[in-house]
PDB file of N, CA and C in Angstrom:
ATOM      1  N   UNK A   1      26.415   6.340  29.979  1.00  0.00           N
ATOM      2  CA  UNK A   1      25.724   6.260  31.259  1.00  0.00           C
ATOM      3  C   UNK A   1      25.423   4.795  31.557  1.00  0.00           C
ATOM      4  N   UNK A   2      25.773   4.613  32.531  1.00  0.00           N
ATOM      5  CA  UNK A   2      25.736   2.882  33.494  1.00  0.00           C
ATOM      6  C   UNK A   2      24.486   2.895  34.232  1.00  0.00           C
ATOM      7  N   UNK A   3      23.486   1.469  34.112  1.00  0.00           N
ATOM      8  CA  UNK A   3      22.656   1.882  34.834  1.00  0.00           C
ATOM      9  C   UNK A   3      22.973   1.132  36.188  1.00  0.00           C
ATOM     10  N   UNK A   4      21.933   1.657  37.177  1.00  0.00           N
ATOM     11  CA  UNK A   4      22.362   1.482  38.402  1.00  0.00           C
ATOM     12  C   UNK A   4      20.901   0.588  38.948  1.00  0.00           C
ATOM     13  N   UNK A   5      21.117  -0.494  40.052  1.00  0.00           N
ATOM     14  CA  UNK A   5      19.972  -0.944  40.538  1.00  0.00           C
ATOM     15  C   UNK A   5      18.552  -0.246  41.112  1.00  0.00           C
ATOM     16  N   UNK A   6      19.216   1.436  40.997  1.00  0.00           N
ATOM     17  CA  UNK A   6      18.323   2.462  41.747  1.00  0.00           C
ATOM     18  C   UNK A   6      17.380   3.708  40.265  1.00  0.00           C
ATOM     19  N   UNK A   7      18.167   2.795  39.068  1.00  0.00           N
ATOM     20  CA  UNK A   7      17.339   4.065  38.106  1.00  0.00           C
ATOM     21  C   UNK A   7      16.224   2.728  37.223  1.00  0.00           C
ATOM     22  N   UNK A   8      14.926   4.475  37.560  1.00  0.00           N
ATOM     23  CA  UNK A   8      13.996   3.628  36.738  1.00  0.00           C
ATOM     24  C   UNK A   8      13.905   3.095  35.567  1.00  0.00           C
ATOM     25  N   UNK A   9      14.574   3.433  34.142  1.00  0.00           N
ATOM     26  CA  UNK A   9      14.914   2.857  33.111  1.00  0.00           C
ATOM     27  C   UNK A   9      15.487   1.749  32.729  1.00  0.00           C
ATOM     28  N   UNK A  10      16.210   1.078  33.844  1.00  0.00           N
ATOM     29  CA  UNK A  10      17.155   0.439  34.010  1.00  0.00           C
ATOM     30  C   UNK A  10      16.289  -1.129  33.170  1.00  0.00           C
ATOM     31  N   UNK A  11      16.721  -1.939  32.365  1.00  0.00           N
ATOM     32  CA  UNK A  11      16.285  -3.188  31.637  1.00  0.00           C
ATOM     33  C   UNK A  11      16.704  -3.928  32.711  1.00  0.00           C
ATOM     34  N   UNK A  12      16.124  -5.101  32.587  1.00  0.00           N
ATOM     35  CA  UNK A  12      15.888  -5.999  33.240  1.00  0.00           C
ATOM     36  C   UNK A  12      16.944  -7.004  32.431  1.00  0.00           C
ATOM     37  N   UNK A  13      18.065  -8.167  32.913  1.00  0.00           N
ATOM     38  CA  UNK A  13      18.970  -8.751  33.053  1.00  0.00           C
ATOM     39  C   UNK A  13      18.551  -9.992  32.443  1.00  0.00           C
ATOM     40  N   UNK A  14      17.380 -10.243  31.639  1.00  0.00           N
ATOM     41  CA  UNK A  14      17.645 -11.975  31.522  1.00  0.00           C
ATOM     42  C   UNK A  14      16.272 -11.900  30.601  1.00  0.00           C
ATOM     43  N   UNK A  15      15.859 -12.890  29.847  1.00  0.00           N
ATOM     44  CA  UNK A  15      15.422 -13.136  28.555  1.00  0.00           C
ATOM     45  C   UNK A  15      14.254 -14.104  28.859  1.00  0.00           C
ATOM     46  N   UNK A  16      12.860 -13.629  28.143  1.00  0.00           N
ATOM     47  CA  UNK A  16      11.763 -14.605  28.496  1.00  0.00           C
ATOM     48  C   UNK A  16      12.020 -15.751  27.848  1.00  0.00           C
ATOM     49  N   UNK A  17      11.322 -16.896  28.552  1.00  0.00           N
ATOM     50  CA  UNK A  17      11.708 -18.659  27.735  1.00  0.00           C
ATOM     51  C   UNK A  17      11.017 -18.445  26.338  1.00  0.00           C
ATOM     52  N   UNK A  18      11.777 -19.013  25.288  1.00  0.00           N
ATOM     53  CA  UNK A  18      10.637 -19.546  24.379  1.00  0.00           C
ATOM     54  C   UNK A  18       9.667 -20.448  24.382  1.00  0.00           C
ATOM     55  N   UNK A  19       8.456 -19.785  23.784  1.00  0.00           N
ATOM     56  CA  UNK A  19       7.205 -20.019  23.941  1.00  0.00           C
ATOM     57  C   UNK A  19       7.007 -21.196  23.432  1.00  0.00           C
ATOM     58  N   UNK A  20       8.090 -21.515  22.360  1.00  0.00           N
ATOM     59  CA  UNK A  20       7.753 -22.553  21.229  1.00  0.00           C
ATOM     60  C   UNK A  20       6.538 -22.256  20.026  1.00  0.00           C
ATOM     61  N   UNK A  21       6.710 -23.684  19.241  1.00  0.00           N
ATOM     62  CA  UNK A  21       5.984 -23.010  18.351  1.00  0.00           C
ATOM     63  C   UNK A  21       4.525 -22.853  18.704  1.00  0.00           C
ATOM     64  N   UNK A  22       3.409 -22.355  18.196  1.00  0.00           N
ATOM     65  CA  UNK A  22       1.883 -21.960  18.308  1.00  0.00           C
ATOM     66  C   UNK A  22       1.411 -23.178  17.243  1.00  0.00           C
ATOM     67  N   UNK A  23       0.553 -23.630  18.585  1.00  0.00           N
ATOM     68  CA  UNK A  23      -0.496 -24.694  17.703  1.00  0.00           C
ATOM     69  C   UNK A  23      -0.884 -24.745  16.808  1.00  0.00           C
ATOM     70  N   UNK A  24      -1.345 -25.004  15.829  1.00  0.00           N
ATOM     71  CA  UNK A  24      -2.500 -24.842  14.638  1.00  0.00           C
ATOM     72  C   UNK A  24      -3.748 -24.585  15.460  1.00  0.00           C
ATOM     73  N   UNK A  25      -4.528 -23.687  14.910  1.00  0.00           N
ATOM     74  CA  UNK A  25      -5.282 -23.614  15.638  1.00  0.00           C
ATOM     75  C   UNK A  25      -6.789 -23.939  14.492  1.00  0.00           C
ATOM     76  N   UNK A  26      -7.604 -23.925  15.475  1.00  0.00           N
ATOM     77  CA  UNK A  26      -8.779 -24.652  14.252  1.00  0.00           C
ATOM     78  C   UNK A  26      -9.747 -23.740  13.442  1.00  0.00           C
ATOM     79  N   UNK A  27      -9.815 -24.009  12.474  1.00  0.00           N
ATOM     80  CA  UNK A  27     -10.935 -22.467  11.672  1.00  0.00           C
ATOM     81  C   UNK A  27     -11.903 -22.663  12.550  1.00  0.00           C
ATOM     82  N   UNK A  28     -12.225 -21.509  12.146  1.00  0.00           N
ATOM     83  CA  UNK A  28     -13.670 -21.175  12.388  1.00  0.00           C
ATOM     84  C   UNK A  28     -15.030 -21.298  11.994  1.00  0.00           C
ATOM     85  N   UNK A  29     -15.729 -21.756  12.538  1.00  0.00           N
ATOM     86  CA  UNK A  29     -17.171 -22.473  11.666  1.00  0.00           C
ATOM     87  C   UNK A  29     -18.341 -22.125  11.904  1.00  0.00           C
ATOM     88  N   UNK A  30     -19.026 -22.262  11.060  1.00  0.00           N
ATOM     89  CA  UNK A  30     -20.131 -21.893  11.212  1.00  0.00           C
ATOM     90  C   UNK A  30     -21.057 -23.281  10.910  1.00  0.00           C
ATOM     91  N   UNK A  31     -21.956 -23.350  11.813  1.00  0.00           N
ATOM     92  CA  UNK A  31     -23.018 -24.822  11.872  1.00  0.00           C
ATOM     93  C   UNK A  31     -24.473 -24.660  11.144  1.00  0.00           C
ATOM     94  N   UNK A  32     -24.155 -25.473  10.393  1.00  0.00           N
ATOM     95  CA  UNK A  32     -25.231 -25.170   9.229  1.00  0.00           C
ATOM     96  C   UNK A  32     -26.231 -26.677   9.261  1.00  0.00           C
ATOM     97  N   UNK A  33     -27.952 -26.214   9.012  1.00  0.00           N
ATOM     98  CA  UNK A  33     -28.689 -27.650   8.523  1.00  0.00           C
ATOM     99  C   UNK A  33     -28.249 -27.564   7.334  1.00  0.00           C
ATOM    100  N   UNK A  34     -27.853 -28.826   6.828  1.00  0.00           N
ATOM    101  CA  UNK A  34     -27.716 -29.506   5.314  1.00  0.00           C
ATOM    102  C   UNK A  34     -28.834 -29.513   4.557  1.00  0.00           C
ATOM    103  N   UNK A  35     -29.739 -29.802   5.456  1.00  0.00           N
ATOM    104  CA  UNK A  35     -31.205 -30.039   4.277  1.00  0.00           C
ATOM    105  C   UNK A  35     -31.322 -28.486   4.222  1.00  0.00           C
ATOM    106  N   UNK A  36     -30.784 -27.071   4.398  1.00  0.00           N
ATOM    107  CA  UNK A  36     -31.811 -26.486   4.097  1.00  0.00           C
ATOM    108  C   UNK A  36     -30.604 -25.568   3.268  1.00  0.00           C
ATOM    109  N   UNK A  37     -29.930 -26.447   2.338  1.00  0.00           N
ATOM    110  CA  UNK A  37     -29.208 -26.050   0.982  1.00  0.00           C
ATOM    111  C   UNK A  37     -29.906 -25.534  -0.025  1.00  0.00           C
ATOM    112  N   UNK A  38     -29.528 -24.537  -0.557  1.00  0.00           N
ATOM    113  CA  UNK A  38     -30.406 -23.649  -1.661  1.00  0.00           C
ATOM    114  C   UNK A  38     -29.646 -22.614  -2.834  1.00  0.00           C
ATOM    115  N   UNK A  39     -29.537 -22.754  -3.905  1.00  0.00           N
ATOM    116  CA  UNK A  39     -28.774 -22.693  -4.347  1.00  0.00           C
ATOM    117  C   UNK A  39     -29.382 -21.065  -5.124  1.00  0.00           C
ATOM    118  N   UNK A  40     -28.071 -20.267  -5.492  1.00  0.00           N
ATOM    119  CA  UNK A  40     -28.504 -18.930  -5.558  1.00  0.00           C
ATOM    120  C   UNK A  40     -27.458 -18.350  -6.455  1.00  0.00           C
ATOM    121  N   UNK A  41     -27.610 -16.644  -7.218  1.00  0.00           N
ATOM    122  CA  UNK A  41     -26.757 -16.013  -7.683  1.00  0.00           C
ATOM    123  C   UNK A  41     -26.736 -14.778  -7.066  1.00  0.00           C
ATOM    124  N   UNK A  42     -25.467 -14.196  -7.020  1.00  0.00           N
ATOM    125  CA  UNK A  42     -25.120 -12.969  -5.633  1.00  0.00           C
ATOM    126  C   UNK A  42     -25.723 -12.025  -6.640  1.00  0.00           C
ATOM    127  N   UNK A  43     -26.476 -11.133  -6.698  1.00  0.00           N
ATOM    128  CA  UNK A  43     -27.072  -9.902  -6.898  1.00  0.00           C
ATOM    129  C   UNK A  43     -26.090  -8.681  -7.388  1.00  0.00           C
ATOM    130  N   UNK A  44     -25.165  -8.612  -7.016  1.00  0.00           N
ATOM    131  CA  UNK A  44     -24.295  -7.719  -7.367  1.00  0.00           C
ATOM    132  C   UNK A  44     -23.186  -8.508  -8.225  1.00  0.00           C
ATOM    133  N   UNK A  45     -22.493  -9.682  -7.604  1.00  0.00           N
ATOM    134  CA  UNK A  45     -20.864  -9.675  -8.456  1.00  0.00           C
ATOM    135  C   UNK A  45     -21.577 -11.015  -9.126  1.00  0.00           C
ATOM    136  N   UNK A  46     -22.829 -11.700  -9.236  1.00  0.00           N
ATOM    137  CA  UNK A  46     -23.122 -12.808 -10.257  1.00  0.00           C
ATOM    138  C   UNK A  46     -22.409 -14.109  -9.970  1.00  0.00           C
ATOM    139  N   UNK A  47     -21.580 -14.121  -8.978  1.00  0.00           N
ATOM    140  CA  UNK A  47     -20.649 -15.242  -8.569  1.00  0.00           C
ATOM    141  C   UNK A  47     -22.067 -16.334  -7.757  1.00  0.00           C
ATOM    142  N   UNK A  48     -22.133 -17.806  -8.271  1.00  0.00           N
ATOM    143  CA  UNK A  48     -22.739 -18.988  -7.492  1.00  0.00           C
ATOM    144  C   UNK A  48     -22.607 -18.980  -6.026  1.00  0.00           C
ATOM    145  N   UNK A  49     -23.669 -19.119  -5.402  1.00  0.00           N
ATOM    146  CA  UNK A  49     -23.544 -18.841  -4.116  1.00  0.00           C
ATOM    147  C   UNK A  49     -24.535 -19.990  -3.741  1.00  0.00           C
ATOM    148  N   UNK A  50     -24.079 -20.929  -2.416  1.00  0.00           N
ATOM    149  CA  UNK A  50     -24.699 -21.940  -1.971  1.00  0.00           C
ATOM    150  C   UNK A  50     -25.624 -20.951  -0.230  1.00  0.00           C
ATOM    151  N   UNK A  51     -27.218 -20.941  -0.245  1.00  0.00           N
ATOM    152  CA  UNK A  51     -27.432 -20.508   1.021  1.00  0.00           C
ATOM    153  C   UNK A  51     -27.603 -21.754   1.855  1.00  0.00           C
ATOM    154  N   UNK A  52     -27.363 -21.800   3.576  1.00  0.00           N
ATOM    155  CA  UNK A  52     -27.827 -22.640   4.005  1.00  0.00           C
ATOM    156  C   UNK A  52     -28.169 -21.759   5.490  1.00  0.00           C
ATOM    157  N   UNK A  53     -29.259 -22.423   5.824  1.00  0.00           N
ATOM    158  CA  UNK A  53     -29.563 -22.107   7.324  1.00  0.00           C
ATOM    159  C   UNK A  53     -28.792 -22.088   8.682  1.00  0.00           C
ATOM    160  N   UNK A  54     -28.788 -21.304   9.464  1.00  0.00           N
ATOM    161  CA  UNK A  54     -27.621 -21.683  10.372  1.00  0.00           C
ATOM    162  C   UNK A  54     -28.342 -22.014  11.570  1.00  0.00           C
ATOM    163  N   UNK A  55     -27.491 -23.242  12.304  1.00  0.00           N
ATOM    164  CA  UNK A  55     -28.137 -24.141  13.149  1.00  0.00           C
ATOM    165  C   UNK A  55     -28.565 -22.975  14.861  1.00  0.00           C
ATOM    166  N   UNK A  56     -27.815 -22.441  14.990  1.00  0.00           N
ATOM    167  CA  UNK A  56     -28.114 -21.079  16.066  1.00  0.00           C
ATOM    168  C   UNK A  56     -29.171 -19.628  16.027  1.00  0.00           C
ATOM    169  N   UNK A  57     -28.573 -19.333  15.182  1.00  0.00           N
ATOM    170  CA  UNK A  57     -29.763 -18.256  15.010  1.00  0.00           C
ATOM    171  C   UNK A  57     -30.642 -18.612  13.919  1.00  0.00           C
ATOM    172  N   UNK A  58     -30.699 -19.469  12.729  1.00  0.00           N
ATOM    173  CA  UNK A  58     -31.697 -20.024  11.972  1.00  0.00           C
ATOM    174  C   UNK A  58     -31.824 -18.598  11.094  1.00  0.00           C
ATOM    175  N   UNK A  59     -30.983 -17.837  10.977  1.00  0.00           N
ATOM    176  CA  UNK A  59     -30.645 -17.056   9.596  1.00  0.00           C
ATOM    177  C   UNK A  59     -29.995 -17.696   8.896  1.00  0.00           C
ATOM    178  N   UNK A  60     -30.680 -17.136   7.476  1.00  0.00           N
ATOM    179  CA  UNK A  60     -29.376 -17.815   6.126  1.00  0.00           C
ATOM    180  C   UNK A  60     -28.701 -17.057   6.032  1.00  0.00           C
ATOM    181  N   UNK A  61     -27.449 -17.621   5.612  1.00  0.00           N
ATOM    182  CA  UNK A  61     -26.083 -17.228   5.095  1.00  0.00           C
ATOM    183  C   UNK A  61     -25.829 -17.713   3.889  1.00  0.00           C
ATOM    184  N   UNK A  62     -25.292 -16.467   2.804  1.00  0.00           N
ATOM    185  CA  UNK A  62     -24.743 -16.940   1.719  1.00  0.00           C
ATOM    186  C   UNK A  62     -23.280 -17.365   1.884  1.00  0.00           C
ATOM    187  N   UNK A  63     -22.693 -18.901   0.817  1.00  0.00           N
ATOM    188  CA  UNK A  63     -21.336 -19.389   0.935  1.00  0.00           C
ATOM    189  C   UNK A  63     -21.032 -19.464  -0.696  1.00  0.00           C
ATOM    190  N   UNK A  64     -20.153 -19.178  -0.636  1.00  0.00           N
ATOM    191  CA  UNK A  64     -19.175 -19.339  -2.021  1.00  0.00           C
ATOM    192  C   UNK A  64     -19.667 -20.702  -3.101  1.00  0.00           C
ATOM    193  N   UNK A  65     -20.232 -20.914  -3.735  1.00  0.00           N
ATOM    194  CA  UNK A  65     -20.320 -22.179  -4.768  1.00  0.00           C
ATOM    195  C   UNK A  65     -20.694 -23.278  -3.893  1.00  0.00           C
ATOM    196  N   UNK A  66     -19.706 -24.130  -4.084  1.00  0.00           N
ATOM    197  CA  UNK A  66     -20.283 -25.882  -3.072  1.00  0.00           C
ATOM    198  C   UNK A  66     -19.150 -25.569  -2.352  1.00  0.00           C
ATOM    199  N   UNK A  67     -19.605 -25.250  -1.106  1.00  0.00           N
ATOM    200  CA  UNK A  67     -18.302 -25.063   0.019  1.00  0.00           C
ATOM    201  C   UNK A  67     -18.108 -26.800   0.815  1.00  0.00           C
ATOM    202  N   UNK A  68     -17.092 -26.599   0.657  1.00  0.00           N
ATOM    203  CA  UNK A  68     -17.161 -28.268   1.673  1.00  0.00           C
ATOM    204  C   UNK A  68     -17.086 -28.640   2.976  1.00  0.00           C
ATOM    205  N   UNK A  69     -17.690 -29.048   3.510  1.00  0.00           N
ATOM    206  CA  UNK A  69     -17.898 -29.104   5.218  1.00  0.00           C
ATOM    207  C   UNK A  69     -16.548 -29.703   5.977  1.00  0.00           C
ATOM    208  N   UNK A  70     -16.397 -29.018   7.202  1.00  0.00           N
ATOM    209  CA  UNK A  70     -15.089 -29.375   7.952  1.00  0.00           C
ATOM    210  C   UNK A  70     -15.468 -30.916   8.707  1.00  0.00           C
ATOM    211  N   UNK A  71     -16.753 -31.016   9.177  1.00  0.00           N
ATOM    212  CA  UNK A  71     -17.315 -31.974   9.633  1.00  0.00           C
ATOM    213  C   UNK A  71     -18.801 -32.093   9.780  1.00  0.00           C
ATOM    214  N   UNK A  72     -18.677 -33.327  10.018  1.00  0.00           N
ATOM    215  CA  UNK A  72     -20.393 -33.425  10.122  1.00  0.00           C
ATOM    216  C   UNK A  72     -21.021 -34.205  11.345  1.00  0.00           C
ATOM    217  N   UNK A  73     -22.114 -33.972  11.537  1.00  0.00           N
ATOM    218  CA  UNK A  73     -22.649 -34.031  12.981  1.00  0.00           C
ATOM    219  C   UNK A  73     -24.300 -34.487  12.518  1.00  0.00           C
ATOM    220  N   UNK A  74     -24.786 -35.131  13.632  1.00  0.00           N
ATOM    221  CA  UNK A  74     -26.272 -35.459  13.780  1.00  0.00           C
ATOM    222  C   UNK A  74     -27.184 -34.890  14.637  1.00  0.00           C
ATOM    223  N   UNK A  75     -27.454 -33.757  14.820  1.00  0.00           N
ATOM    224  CA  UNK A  75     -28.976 -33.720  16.086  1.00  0.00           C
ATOM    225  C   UNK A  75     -29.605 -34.737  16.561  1.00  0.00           C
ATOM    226  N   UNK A  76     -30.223 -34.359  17.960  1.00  0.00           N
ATOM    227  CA  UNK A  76     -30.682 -35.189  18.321  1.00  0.00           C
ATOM    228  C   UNK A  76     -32.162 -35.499  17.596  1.00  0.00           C
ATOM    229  N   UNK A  77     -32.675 -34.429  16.695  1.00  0.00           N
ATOM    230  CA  UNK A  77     -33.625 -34.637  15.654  1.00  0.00           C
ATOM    231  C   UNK A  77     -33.469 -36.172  15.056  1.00  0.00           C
ATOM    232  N   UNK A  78     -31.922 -35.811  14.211  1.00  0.00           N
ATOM    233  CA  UNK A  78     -31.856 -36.888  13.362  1.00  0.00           C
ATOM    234  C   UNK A  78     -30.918 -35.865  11.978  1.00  0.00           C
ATOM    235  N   UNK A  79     -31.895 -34.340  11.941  1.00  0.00           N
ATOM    236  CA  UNK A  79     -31.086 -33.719  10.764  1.00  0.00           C
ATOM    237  C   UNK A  79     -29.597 -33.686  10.977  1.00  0.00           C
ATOM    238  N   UNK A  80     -29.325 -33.736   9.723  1.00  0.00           N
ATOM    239  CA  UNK A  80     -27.836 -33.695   9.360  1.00  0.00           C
ATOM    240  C   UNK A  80     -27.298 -32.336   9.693  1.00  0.00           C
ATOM    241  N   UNK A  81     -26.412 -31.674  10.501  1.00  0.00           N
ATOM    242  CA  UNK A  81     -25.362 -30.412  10.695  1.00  0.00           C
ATOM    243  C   UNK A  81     -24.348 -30.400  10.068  1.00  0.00           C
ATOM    244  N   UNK A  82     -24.040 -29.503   9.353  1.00  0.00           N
ATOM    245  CA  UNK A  82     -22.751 -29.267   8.629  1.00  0.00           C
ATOM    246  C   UNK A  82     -21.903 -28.495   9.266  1.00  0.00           C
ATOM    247  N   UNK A  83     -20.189 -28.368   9.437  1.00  0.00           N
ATOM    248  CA  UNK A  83     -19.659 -27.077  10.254  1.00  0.00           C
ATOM    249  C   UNK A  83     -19.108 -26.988   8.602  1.00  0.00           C
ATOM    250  N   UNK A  84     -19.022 -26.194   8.292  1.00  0.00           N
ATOM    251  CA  UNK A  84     -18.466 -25.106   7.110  1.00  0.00           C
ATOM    252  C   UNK A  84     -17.451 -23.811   7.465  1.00  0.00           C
ATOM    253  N   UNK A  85     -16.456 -23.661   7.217  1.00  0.00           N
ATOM    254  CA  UNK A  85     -15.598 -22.526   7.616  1.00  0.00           C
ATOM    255  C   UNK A  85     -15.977 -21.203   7.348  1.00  0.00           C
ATOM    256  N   UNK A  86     -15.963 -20.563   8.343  1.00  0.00           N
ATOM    257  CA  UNK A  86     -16.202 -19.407   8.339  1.00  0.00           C
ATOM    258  C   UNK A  86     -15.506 -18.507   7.242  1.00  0.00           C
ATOM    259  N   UNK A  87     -14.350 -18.750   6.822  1.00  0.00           N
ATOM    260  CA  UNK A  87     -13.906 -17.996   5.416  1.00  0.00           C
ATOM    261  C   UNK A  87     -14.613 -17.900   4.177  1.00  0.00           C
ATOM    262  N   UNK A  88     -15.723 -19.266   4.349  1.00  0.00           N
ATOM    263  CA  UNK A  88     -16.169 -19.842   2.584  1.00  0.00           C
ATOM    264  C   UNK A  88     -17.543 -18.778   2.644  1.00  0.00           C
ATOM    265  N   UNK A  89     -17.928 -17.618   3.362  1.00  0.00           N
ATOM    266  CA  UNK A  89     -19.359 -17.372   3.072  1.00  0.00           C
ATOM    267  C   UNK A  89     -18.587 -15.865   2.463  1.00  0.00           C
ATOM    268  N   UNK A  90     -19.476 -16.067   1.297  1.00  0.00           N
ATOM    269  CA  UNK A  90     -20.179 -14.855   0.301  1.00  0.00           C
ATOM    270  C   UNK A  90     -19.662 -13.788   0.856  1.00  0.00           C
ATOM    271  N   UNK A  91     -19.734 -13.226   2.072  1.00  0.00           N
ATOM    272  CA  UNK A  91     -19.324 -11.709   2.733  1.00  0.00           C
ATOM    273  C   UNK A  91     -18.002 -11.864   2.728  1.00  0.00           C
ATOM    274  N   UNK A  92     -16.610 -12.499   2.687  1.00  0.00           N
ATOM    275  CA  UNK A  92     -15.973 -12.431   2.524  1.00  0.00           C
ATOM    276  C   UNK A  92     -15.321 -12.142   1.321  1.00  0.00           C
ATOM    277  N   UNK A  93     -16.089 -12.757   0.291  1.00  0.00           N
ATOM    278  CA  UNK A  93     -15.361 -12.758  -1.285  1.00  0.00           C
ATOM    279  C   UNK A  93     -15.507 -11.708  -2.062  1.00  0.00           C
ATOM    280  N   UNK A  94     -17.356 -11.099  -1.939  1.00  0.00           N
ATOM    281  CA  UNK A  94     -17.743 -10.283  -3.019  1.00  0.00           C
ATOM    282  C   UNK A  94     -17.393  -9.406  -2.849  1.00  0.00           C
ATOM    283  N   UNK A  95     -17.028  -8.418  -3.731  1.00  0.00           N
ATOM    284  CA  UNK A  95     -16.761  -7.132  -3.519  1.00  0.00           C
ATOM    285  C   UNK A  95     -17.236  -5.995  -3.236  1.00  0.00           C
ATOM    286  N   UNK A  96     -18.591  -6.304  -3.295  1.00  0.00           N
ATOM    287  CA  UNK A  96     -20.167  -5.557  -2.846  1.00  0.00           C
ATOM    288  C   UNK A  96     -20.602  -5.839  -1.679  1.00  0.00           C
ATOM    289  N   UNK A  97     -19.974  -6.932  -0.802  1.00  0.00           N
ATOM    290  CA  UNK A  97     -20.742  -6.924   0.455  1.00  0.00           C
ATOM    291  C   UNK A  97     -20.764  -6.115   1.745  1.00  0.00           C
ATOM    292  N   UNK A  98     -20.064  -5.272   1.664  1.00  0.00           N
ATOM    293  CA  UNK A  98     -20.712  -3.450   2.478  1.00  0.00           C
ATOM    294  C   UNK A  98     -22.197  -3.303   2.261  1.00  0.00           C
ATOM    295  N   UNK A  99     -22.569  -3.359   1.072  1.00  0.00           N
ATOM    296  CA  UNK A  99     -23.609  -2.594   0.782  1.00  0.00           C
ATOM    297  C   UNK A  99     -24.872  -3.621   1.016  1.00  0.00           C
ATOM    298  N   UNK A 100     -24.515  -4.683   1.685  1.00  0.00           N
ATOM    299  CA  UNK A 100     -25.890  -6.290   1.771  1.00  0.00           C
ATOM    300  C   UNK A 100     -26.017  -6.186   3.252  1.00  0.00           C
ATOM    301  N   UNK A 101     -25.000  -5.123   3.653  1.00  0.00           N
ATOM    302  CA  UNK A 101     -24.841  -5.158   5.656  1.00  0.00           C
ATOM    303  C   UNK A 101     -26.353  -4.461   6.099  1.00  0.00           C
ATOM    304  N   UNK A 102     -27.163  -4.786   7.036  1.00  0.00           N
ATOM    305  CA  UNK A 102     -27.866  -3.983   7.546  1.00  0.00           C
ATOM    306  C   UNK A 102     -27.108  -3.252   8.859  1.00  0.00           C
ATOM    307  N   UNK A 103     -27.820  -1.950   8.947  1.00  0.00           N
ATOM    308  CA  UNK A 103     -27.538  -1.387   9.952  1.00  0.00           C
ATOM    309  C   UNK A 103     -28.024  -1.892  11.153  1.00  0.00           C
ATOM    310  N   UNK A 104     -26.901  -2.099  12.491  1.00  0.00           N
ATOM    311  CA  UNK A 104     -27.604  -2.611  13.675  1.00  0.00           C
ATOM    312  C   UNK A 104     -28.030  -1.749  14.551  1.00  0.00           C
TER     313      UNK A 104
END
């Protein structure tokens, strides 16, 4: 069966451009005060865990050991901001962290 300019199935004649390649794109971070580093052991898997405050909502977050900052920044305070990747915190690694979730 031939298609015809009049049937709905009919494909379309010609090929989208390539897109090329996809940027790198940049992790993801999370903005942390530096001074308010605190050093901890995860409760369940015993793995070193660095907490630090987060510059937005001013909850702590647990991070993996000494995570290393993507960059660093100054407030207009003066305190030091850390951006830290969003991969390096604790909820990603342990194998228990279902059970540290609160219900929202």
């Amino acid at each position: 069966m031939t298609a015809s300019l009049f049937d709905d199935d009919a494909q379309p004649n010609h090929r989208e451009p390539d897109p090329g390649p996809t940027p790198p794109r940049r992790p993801q971070v999370v903005r942390v005060w530096a001074s308010s580093r605190g050093l901890g052991k995860c409760k369940d898997c015993g793995a070193p865990m660095t907490w630090f405050q987060v510059v937005e909502s001013g909850k702590k977050m647990p991070f993996d050991a000494d995570p290393t900052p993507v960059a660093t920044t100054t407030a207009d305070s003066g305190r030091v901001i850390l951006e830290l990747r969003a991969e390096d915190t604790h909820f990603r690694t342990c194998p228990a962290a279902m059970s540290f979730r609160r219900p929202r």
